[in-house]
Protein backbone atom coordinates (compact mmCIF):
# COMPACT_ATOMS: atom_id res chain seq x y z
CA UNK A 1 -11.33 -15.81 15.71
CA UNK A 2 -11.09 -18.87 14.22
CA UNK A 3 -14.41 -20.16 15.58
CA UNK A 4 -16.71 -21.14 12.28
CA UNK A 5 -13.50 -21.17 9.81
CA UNK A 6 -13.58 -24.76 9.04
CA UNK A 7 -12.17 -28.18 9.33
CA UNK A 8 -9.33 -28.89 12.26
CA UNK A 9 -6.95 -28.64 9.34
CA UNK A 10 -7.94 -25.20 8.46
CA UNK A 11 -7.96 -24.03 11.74
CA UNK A 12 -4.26 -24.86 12.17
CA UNK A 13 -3.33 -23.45 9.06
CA UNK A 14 -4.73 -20.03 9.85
CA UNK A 15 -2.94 -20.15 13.22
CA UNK A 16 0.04 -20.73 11.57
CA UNK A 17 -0.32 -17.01 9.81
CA UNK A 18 -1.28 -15.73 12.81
CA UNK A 19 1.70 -15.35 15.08
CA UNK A 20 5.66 -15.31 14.36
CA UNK A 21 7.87 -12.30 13.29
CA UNK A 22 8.05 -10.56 10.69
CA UNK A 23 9.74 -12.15 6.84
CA UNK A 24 12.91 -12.57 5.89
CA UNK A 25 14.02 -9.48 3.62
CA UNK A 26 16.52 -7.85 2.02
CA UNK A 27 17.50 -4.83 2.88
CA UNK A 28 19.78 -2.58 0.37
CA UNK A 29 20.15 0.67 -0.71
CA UNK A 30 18.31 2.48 -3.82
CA UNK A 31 20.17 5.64 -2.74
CA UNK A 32 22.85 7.47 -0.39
CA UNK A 33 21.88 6.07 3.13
CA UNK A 34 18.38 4.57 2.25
CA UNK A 35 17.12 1.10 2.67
CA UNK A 36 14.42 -0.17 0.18
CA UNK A 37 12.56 -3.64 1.95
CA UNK A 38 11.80 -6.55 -0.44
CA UNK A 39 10.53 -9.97 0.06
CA UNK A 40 13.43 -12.78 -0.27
CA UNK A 41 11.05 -14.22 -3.23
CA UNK A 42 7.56 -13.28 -4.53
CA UNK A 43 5.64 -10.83 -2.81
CA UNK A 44 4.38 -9.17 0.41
CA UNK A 45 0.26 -9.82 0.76
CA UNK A 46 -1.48 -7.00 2.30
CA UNK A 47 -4.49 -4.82 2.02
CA UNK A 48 -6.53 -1.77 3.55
CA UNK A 49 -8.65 -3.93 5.90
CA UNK A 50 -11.86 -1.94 6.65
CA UNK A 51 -13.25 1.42 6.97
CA UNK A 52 -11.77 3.73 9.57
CA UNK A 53 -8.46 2.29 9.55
CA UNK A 54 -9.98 -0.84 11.48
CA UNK A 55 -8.30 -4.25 13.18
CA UNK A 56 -7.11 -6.73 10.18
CA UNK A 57 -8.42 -9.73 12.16
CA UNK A 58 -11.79 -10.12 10.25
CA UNK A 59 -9.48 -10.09 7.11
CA UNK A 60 -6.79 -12.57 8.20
CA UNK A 61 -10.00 -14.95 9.05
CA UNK A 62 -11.60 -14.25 5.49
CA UNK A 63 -7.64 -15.04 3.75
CA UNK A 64 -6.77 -17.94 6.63
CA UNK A 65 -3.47 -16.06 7.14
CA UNK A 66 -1.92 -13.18 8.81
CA UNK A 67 -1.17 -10.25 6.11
CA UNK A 68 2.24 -9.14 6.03
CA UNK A 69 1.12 -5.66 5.39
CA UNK A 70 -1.84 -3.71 6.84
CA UNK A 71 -2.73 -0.01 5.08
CA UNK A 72 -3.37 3.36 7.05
CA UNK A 73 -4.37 6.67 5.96
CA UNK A 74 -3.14 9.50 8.26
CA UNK A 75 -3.67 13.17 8.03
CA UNK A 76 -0.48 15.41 8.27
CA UNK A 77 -0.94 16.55 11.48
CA UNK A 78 -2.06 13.39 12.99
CA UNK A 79 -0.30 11.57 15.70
CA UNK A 80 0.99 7.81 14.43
CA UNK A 81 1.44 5.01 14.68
CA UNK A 82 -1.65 4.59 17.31
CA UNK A 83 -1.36 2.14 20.35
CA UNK A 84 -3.44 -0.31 18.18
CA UNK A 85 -1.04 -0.08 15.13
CA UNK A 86 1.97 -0.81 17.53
CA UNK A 87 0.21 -3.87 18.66
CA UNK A 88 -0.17 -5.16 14.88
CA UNK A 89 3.92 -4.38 14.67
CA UNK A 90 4.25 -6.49 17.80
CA UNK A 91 2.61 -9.40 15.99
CA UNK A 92 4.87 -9.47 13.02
CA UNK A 93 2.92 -7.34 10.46
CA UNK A 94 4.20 -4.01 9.06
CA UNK A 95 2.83 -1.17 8.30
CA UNK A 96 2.41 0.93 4.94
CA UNK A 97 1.06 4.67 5.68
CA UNK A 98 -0.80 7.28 3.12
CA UNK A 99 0.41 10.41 4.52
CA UNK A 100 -1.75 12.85 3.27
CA UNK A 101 -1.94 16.60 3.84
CA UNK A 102 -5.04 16.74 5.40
CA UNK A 103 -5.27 18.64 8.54
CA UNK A 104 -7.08 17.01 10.97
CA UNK A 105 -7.29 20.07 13.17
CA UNK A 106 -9.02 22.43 10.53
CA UNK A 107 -11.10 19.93 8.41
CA UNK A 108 -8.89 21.07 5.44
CA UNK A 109 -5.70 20.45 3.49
CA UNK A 110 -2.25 22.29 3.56
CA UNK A 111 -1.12 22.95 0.03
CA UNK A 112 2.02 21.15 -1.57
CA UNK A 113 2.85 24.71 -1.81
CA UNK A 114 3.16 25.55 1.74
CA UNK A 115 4.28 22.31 2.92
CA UNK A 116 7.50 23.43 0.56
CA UNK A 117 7.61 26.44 2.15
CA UNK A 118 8.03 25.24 5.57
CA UNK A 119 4.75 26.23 7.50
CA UNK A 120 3.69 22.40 8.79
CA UNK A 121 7.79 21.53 9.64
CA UNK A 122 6.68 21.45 13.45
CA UNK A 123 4.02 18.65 12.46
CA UNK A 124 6.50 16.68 10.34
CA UNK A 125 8.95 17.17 12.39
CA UNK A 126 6.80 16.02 15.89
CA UNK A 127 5.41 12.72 13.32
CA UNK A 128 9.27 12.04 12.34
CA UNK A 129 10.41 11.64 16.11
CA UNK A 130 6.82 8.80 16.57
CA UNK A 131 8.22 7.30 13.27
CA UNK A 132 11.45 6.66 14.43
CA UNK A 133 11.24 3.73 17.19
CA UNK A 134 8.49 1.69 15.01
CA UNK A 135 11.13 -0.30 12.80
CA UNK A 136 10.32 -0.47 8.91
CA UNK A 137 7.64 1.12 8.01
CA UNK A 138 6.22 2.06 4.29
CA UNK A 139 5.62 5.95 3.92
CA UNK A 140 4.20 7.58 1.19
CA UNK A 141 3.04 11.32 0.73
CA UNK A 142 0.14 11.77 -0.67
CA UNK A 143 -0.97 8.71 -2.93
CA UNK A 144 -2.82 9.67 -5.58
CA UNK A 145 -1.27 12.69 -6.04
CA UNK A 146 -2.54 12.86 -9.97
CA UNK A 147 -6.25 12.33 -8.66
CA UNK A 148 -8.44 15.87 -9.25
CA UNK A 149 -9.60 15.11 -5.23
CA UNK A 150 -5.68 15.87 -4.36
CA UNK A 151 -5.50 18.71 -7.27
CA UNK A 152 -8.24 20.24 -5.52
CA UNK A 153 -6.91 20.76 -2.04
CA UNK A 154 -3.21 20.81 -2.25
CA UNK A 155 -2.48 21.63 -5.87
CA UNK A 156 -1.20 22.41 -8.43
CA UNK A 157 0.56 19.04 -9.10
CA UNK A 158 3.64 21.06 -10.19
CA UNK A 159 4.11 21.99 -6.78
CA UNK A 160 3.93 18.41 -5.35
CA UNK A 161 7.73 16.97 -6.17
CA UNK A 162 9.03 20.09 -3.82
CA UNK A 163 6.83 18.99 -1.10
CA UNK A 164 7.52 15.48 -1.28
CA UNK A 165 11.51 16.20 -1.45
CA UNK A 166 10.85 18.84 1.62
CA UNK A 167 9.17 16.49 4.23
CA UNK A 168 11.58 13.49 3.29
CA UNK A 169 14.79 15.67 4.29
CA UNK A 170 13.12 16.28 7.54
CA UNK A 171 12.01 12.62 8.00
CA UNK A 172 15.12 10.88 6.69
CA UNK A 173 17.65 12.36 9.44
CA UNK A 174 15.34 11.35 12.36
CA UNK A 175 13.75 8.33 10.40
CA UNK A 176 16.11 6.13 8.47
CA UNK A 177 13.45 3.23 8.78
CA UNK A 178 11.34 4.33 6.97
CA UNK A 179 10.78 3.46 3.28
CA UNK A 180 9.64 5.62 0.96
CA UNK A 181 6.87 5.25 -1.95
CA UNK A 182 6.13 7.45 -4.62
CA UNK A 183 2.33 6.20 -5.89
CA UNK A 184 0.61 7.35 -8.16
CA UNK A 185 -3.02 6.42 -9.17
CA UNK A 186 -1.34 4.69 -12.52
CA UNK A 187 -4.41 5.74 -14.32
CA UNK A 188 -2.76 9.58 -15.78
CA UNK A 189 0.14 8.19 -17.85
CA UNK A 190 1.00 11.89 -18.98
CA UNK A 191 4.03 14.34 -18.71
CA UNK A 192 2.70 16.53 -15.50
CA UNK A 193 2.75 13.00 -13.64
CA UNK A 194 6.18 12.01 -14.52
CA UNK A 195 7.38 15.96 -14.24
CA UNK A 196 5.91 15.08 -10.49
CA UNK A 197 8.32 12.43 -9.67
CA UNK A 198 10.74 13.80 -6.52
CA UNK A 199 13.47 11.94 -8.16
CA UNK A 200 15.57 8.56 -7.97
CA UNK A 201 17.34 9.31 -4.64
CA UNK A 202 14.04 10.12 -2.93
CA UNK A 203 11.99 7.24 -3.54
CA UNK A 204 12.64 3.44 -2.81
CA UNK A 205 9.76 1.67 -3.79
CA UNK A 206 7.52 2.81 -6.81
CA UNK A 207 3.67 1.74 -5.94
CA UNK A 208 0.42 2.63 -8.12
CA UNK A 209 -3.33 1.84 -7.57
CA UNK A 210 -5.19 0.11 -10.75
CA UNK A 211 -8.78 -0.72 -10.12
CA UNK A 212 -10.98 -3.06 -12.40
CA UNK A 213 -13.92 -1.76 -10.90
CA UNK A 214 -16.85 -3.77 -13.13
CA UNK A 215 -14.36 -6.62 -14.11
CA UNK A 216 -14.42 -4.68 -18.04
CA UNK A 217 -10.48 -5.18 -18.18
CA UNK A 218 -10.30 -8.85 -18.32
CA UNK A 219 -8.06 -9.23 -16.04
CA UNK A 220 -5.21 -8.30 -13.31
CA UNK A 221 -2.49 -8.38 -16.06
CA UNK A 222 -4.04 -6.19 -18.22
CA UNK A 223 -5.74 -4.03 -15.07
CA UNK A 224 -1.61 -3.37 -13.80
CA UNK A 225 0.03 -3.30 -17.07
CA UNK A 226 -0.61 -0.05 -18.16
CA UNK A 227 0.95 1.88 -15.79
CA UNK A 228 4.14 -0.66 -15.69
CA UNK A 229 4.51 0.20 -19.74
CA UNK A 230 4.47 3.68 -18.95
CA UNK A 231 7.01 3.85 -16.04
CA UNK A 232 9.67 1.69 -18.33
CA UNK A 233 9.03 4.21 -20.88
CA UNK A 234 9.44 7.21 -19.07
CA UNK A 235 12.41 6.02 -17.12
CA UNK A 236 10.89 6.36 -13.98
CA UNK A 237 12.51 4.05 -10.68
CA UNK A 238 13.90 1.33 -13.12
CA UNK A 239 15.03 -0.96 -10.93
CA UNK A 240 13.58 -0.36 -7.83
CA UNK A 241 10.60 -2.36 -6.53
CA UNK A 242 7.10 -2.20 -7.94
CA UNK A 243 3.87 -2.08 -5.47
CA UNK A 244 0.31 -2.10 -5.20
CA UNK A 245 -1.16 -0.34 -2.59
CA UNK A 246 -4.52 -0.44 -3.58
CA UNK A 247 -6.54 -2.80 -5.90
CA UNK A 248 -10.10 -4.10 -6.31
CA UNK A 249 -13.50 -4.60 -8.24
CA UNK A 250 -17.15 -3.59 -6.96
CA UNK A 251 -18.28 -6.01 -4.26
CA UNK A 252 -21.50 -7.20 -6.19
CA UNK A 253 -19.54 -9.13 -8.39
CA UNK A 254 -18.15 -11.22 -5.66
CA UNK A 255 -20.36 -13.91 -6.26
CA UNK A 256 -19.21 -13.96 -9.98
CA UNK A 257 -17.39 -16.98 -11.64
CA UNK A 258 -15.01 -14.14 -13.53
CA UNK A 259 -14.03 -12.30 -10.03
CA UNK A 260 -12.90 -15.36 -8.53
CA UNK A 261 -10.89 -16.11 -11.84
CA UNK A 262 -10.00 -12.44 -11.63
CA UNK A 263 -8.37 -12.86 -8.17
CA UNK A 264 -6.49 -16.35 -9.17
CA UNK A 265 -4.80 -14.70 -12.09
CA UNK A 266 -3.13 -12.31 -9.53
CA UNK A 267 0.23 -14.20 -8.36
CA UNK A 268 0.79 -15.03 -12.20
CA UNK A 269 -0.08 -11.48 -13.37
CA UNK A 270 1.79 -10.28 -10.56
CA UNK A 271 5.18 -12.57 -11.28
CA UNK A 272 4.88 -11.54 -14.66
CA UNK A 273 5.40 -7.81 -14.05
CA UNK A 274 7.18 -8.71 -11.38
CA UNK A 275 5.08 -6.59 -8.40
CA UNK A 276 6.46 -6.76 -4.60
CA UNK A 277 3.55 -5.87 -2.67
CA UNK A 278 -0.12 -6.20 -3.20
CA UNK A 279 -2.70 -4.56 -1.23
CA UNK A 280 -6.71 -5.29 -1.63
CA UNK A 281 -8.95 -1.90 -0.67
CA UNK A 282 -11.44 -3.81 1.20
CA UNK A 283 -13.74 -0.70 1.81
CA UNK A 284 -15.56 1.93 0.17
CA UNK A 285 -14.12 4.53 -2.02
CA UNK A 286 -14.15 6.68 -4.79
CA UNK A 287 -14.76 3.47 -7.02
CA UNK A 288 -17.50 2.29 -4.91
CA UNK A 289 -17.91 -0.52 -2.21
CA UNK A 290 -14.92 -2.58 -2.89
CA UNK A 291 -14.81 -4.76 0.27
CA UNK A 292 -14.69 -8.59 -0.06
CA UNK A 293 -18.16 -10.34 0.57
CA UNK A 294 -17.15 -13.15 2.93
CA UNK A 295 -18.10 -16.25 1.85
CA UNK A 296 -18.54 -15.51 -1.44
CA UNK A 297 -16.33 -17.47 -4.25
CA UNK A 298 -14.27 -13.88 -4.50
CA UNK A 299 -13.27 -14.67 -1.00
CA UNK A 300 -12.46 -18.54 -1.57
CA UNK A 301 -9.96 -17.03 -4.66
CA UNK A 302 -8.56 -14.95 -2.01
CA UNK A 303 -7.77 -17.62 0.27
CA UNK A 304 -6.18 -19.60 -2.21
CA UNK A 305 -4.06 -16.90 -3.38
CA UNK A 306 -2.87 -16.24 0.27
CA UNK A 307 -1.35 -19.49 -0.02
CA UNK A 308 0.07 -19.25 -3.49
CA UNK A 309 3.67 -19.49 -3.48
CA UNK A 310 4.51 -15.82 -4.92
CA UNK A 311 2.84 -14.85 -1.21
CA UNK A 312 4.11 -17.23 0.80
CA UNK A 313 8.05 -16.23 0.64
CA UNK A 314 9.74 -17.65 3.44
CA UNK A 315 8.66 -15.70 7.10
CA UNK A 316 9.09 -17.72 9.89
């Protein structure tokens, strides 16, 4: 992998990120008999590595370091983690999963409705049981929730805080590792999303998805700010840790002097607002192609933030 990276010296460096066990954290609890995971100092580094939930090693060579969290998107009646998830556990990275109520099995999606009701508890309850043995793992139920995609199949958003609520007091008994995001897109600052929040005792970490897609923003502060106003004023999760579990711009401005500025202003923007966890999308989504053009100076300003000292708490 690390054939064509670079000097000696950046071939070591890279290796270092790529074996050990996983950071130093704390663990404590954000509600009755729930653990929230935090880094020591700083932040975790992670992102969605590829299209069809691919390996992160093309990533890690991209950054020069292992990430300490990999994204997954899993349907509600899938079976997870796979063999090739486990394997990335093994090697000290940890997993945050998009649990979404698709339904593999009928190329549809069950509604929040019915997932309240009861009528998927064999699923959850079959998922739970695979969840249990993987050690911490990040879960949240259907991010994006606010998104008129999600309306569309399992709405209406009223109905979404009951099904949350409903699959978490299945989980939780069988589960206890498993911590629990509530993550919106951050983009619908309005009273239906906060009405949709399952409450303080059922979430641990709050996480939200800004996008800058064409760089029109200015800039990561002012891309995550928004939606960290709006949670302080609502009174939504104060105190309990902040996430990103998706960010980007469009990959054709990669080769831009303002994206790699864009990506260096990330550890500062995120100390500022003081953000755990930050994820890249490095794939193709509703925003367009938002992958990481290797070699470009976008990817350089990645590398150098892998190494910045908000994501480098101590690990190993």
């Amino acid at each position: 992998m690390l054939v064509g990276l670079g000097s000696v010296t950046t071939g070591l460096i890279a290796a270092r990120y790529l074996q050990g066990t996983p950071a130093q954290a704390q663990l404590r609890p954000s509600g009755p008999g729930k653990p929230i995971f935090v880094p020591s100092s700083g932040a975790w580094f992670g992102a969605y590595p590829g299209a069809g939930n691919i390996s992160p090693v093309g990533y890690e060579a991209m950054t020069q370091r292992k990430l300490d969290i990999v994204m997954r998107y899993e349907a509600l009646d899938g079976a997870w983690p796979r063999p090739a998830d486990l394997a990335l556990i093994k090697e000290g990275r940890w997993l945050s999963v998009c649990w979404s109520s698709r339904l593999k099995g009928t190329g549809t999606a069950a509604t929040w409705a019915d997932v309240a009701a009861g009528r998927y508890d064999a699923q959850i309850t079959a998922q739970a049981h695979r969840l249990a043995s993987v050690g911490t793992i990040w879960v949240g139920y259907d991010n994006e929730m606010d998104g008129h995609a999600r309306i569309a199949m399992s709405g209406p958003l009223s109905n979404y805080a009951a099904a949350y609520r409903h699959i978490q007091r299945i989980v939780r008994p069988i589960a206890p590792n498993v911590v629990w995001i509530w993550c919106p897109t951050g983009n619908n600052r309005n009273d239906e999303v906060a009405a949709c929040y399952p409450g303080e005792d059922y979430v641990d970490w709050i996480c939200y998805d800004p996008y800058d897609p064409t760089l029109s923003k200015g800039s990561p502060y002012a891309t995550y700010v928004p939606f960290r106003q709006w949670q302080k004023s609502q009174g939504i999760g104060i105190g309990k840790p902040l996430g990103i579990c998706e960010t980007g711009f469009q990959r054709y401005l990669d080769d831009s002097a303002a994206a790699a500025a864009w990506i260096k202003a990330v550890p500062q923007a995120m100390a500022d607002l003081h953000i755990r966890m930050w994820q890249w999308f490095n794939s193709f989504g509703g925003l367009g192609d938002t992958s990481i053009a290797p070699g470009s100076p976008a990817a350089a300003a990645l590398q150098s933030i892998g190494a910045d000292p908000w994501f480098t708490p101590a690990r190993w």
